[in-house]
C-alpha atoms as a PDB file:
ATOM      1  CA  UNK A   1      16.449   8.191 -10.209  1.00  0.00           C
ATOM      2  CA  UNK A   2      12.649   7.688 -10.332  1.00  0.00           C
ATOM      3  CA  UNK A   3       9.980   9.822 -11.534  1.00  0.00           C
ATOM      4  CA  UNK A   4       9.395  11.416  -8.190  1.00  0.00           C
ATOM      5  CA  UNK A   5      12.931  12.509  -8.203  1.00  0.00           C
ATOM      6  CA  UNK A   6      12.410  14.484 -11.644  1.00  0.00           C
ATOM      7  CA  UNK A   7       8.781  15.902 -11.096  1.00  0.00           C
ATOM      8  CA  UNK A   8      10.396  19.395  -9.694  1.00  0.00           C
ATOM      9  CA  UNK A   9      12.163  19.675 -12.626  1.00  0.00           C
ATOM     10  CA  UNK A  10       9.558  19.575 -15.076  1.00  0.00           C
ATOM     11  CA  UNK A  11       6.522  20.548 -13.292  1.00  0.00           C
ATOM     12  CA  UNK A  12       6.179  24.303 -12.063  1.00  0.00           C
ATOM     13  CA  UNK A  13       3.301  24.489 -10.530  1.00  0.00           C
ATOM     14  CA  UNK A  14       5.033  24.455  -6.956  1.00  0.00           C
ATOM     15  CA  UNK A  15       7.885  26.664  -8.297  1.00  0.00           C
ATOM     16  CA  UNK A  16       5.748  29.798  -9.695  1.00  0.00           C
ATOM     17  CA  UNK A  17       3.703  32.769  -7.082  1.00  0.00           C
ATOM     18  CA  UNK A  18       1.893  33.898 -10.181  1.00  0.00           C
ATOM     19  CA  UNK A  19       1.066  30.892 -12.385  1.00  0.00           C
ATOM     20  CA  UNK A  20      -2.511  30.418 -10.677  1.00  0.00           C
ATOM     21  CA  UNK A  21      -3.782  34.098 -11.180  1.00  0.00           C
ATOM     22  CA  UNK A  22      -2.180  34.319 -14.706  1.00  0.00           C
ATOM     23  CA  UNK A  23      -4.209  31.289 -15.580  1.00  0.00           C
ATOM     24  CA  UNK A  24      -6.861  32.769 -13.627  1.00  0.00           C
ATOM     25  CA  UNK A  25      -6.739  35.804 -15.512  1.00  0.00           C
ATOM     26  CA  UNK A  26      -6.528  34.022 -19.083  1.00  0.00           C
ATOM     27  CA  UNK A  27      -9.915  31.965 -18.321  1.00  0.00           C
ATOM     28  CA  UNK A  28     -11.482  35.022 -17.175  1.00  0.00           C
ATOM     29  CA  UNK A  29     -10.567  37.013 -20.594  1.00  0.00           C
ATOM     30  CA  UNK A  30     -11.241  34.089 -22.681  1.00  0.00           C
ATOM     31  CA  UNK A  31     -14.792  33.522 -21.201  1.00  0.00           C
ATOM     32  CA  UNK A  32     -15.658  37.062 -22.056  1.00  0.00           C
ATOM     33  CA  UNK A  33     -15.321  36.534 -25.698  1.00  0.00           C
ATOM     34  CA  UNK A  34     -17.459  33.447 -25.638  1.00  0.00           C
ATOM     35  CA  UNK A  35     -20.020  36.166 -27.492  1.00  0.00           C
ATOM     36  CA  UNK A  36     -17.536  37.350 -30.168  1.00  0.00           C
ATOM     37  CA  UNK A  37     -19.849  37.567 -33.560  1.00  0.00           C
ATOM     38  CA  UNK A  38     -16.677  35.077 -35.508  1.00  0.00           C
ATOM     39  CA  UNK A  39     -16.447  32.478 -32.803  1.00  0.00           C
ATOM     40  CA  UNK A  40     -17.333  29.032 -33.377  1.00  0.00           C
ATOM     41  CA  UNK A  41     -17.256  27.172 -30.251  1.00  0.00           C
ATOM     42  CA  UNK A  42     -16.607  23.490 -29.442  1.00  0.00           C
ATOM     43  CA  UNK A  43     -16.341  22.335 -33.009  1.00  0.00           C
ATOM     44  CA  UNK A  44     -15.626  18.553 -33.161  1.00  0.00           C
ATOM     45  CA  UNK A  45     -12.880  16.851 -35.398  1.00  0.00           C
ATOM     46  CA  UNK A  46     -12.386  13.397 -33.516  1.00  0.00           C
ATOM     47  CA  UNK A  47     -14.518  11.182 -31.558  1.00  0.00           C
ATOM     48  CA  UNK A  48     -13.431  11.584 -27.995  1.00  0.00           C
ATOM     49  CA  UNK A  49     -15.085  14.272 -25.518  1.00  0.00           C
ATOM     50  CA  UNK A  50     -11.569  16.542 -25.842  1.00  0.00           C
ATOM     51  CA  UNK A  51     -11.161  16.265 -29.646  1.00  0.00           C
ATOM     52  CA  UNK A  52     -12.775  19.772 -29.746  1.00  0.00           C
ATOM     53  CA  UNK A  53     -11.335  23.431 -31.378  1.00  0.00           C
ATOM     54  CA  UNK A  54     -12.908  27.155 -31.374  1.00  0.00           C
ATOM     55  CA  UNK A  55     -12.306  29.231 -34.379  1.00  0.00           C
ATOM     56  CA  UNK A  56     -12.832  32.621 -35.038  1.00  0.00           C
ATOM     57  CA  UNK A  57     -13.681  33.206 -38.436  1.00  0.00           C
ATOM     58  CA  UNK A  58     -12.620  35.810 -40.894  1.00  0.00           C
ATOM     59  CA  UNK A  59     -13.605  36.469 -44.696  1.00  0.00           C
ATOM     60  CA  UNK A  60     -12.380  34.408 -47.552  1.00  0.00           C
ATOM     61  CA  UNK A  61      -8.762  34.328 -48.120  1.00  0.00           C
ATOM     62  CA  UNK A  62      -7.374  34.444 -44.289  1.00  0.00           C
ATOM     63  CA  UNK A  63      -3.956  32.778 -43.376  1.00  0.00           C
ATOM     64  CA  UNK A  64      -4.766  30.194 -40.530  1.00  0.00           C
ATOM     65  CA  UNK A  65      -3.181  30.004 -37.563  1.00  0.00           C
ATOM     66  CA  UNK A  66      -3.728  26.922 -34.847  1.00  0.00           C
ATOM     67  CA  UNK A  67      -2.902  27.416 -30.945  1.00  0.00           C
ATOM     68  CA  UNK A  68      -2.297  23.876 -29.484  1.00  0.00           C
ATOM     69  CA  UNK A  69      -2.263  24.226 -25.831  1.00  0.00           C
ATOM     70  CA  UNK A  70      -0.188  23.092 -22.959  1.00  0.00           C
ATOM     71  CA  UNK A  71      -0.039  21.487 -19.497  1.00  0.00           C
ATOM     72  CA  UNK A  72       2.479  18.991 -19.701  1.00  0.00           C
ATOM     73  CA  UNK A  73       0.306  16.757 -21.450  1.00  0.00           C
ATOM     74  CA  UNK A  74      -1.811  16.044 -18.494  1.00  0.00           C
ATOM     75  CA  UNK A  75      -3.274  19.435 -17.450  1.00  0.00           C
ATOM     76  CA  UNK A  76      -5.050  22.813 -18.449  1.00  0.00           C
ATOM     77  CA  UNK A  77      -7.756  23.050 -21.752  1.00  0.00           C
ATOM     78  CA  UNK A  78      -7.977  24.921 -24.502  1.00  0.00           C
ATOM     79  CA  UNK A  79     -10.605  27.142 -22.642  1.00  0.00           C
ATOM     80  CA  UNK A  80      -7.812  28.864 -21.027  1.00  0.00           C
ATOM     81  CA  UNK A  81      -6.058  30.120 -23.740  1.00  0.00           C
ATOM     82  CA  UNK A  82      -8.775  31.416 -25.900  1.00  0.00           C
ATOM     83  CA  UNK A  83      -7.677  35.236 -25.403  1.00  0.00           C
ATOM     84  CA  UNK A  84      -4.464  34.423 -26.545  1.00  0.00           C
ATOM     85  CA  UNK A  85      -6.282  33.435 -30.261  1.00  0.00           C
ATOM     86  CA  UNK A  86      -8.045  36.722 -30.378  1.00  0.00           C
ATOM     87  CA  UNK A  87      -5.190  39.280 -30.605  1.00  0.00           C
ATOM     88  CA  UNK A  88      -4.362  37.085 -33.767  1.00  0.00           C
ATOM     89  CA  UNK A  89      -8.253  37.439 -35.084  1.00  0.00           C
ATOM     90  CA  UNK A  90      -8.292  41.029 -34.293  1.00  0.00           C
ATOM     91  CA  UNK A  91      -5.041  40.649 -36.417  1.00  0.00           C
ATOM     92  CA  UNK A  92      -7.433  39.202 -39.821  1.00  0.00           C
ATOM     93  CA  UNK A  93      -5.915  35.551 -39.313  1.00  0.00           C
ATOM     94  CA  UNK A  94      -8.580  32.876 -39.271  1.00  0.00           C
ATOM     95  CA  UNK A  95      -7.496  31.792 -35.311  1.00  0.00           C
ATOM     96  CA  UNK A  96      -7.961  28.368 -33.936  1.00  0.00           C
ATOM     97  CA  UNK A  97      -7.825  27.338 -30.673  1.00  0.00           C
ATOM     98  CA  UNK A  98      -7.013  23.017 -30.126  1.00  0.00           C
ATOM     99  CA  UNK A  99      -8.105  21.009 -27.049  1.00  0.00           C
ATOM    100  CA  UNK A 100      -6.937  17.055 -27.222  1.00  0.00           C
ATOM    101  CA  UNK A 101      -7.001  14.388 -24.712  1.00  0.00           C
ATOM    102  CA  UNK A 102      -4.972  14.217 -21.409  1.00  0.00           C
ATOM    103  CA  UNK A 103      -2.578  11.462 -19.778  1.00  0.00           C
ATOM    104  CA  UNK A 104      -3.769   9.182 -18.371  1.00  0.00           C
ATOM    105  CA  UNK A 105      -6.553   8.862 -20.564  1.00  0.00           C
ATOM    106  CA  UNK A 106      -4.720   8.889 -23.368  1.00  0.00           C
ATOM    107  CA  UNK A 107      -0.880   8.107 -24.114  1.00  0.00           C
ATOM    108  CA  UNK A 108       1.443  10.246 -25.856  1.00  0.00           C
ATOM    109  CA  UNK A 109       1.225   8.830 -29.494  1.00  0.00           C
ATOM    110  CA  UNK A 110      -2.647   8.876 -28.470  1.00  0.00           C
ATOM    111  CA  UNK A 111      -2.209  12.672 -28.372  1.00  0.00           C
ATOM    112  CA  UNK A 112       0.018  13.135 -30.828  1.00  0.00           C
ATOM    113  CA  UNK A 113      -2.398  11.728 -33.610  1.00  0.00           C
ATOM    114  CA  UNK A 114      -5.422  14.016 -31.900  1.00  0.00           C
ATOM    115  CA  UNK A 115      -3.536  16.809 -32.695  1.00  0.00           C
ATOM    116  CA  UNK A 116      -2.477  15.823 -36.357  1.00  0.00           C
ATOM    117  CA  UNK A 117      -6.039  14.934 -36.867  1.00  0.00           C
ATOM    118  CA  UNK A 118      -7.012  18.505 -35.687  1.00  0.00           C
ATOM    119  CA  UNK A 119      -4.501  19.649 -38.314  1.00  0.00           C
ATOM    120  CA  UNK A 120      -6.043  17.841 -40.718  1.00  0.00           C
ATOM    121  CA  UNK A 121      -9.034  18.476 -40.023  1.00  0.00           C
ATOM    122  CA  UNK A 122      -8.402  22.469 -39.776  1.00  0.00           C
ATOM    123  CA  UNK A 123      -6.628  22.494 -43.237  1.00  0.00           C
ATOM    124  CA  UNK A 124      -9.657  20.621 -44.992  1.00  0.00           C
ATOM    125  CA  UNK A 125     -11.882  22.900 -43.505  1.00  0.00           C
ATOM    126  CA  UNK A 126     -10.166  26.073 -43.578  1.00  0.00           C
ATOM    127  CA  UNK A 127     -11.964  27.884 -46.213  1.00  0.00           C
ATOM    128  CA  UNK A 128     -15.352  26.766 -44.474  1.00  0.00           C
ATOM    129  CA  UNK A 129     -13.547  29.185 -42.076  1.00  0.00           C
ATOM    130  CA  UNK A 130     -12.803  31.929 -44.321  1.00  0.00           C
ATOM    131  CA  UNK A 131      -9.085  30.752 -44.237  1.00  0.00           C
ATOM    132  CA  UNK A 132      -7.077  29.414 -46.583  1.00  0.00           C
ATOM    133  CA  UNK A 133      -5.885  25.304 -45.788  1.00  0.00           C
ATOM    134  CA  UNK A 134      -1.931  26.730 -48.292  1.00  0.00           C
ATOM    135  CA  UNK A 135      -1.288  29.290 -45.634  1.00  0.00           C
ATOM    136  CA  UNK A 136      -1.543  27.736 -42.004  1.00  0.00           C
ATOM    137  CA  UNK A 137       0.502  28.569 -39.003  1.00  0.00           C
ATOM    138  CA  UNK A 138       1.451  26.568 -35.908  1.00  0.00           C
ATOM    139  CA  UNK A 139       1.976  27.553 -32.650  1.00  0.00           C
ATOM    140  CA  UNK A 140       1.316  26.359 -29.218  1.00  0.00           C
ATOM    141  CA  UNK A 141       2.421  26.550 -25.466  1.00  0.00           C
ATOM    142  CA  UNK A 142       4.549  24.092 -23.916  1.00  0.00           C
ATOM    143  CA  UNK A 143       3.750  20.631 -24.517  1.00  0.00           C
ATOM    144  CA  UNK A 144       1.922  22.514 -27.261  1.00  0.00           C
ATOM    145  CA  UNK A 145       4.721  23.708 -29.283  1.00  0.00           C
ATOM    146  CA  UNK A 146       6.339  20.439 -28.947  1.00  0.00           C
ATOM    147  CA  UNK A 147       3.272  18.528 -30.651  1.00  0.00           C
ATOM    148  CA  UNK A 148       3.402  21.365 -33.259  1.00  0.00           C
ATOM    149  CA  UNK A 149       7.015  20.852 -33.974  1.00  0.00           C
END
């Protein structure tokens, strides 16, 4: 069976009515709290143009929680998913939002280590944040949540 064969089952985009205005929706609720007072935007902890994060802040002592995004590993940003961090901010966790490096650009292990280097870059950083690096969370969508695991 070749890859063609198994692209329905894996990719939904021509399987789901809604998933175009959902995302639509998400970008347009997470580009409204580009102003938020706690937000740090676009913080770098790699090299590459995608090794980026957004964090909203909270005062000292905060249990961290990072969002790493999904898109089968080749699709979407973390741009979209911003709203989904600030329920969790509103909530007093220090909430960080992870963007890494797509296929083909980058390979799997390629992505893999962006992410652990966001981890370890969010944990030696966390009380910069107002969080605390003993207490983190991880969470993610999709291809997200399997980096995470």
């Amino acid at each position: 069976m070749s890859d063609l064969t198994l692209e329905p089952q894996y990719s939904l985009r021509g399987r789901s009515t809604t998933r175009e205005a959902v995302y639509s929706e998400l970008r347009r609720r997470s580009e409204a709290l580009h102003t938020h007072p706690k937000l740090l935007l676009d913080l770098a902890y790699g090299p590459t143009p995608r090794e980026r994060l957004d964090v909203f802040t909270q005062q000292d002592g905060a249990p961290v929680v990072v969002f790493v995004h999904g898109g089968y590993w080749r699709a979407l940003d973390k741009d979209i998913f911003l709203a989904l961090c600030a329920p969790l901010a509103d909530a007093g966790f220090v909430a960080i939002n992870v963007e890494y490096g797509l296929r083909p650009d980058f390979n799997l292990p390629q992505i893999v280590a962006q992410v652990l280097r966001a981890i370890s870059f969010i944990a030696g950083n966390a009380v910069e944040y107002g969080g605390r690096a003993d207490r983190v969370i991880l969470c993610g969508h999709s291809a997200g949540g399997h980096m995470v695991a």
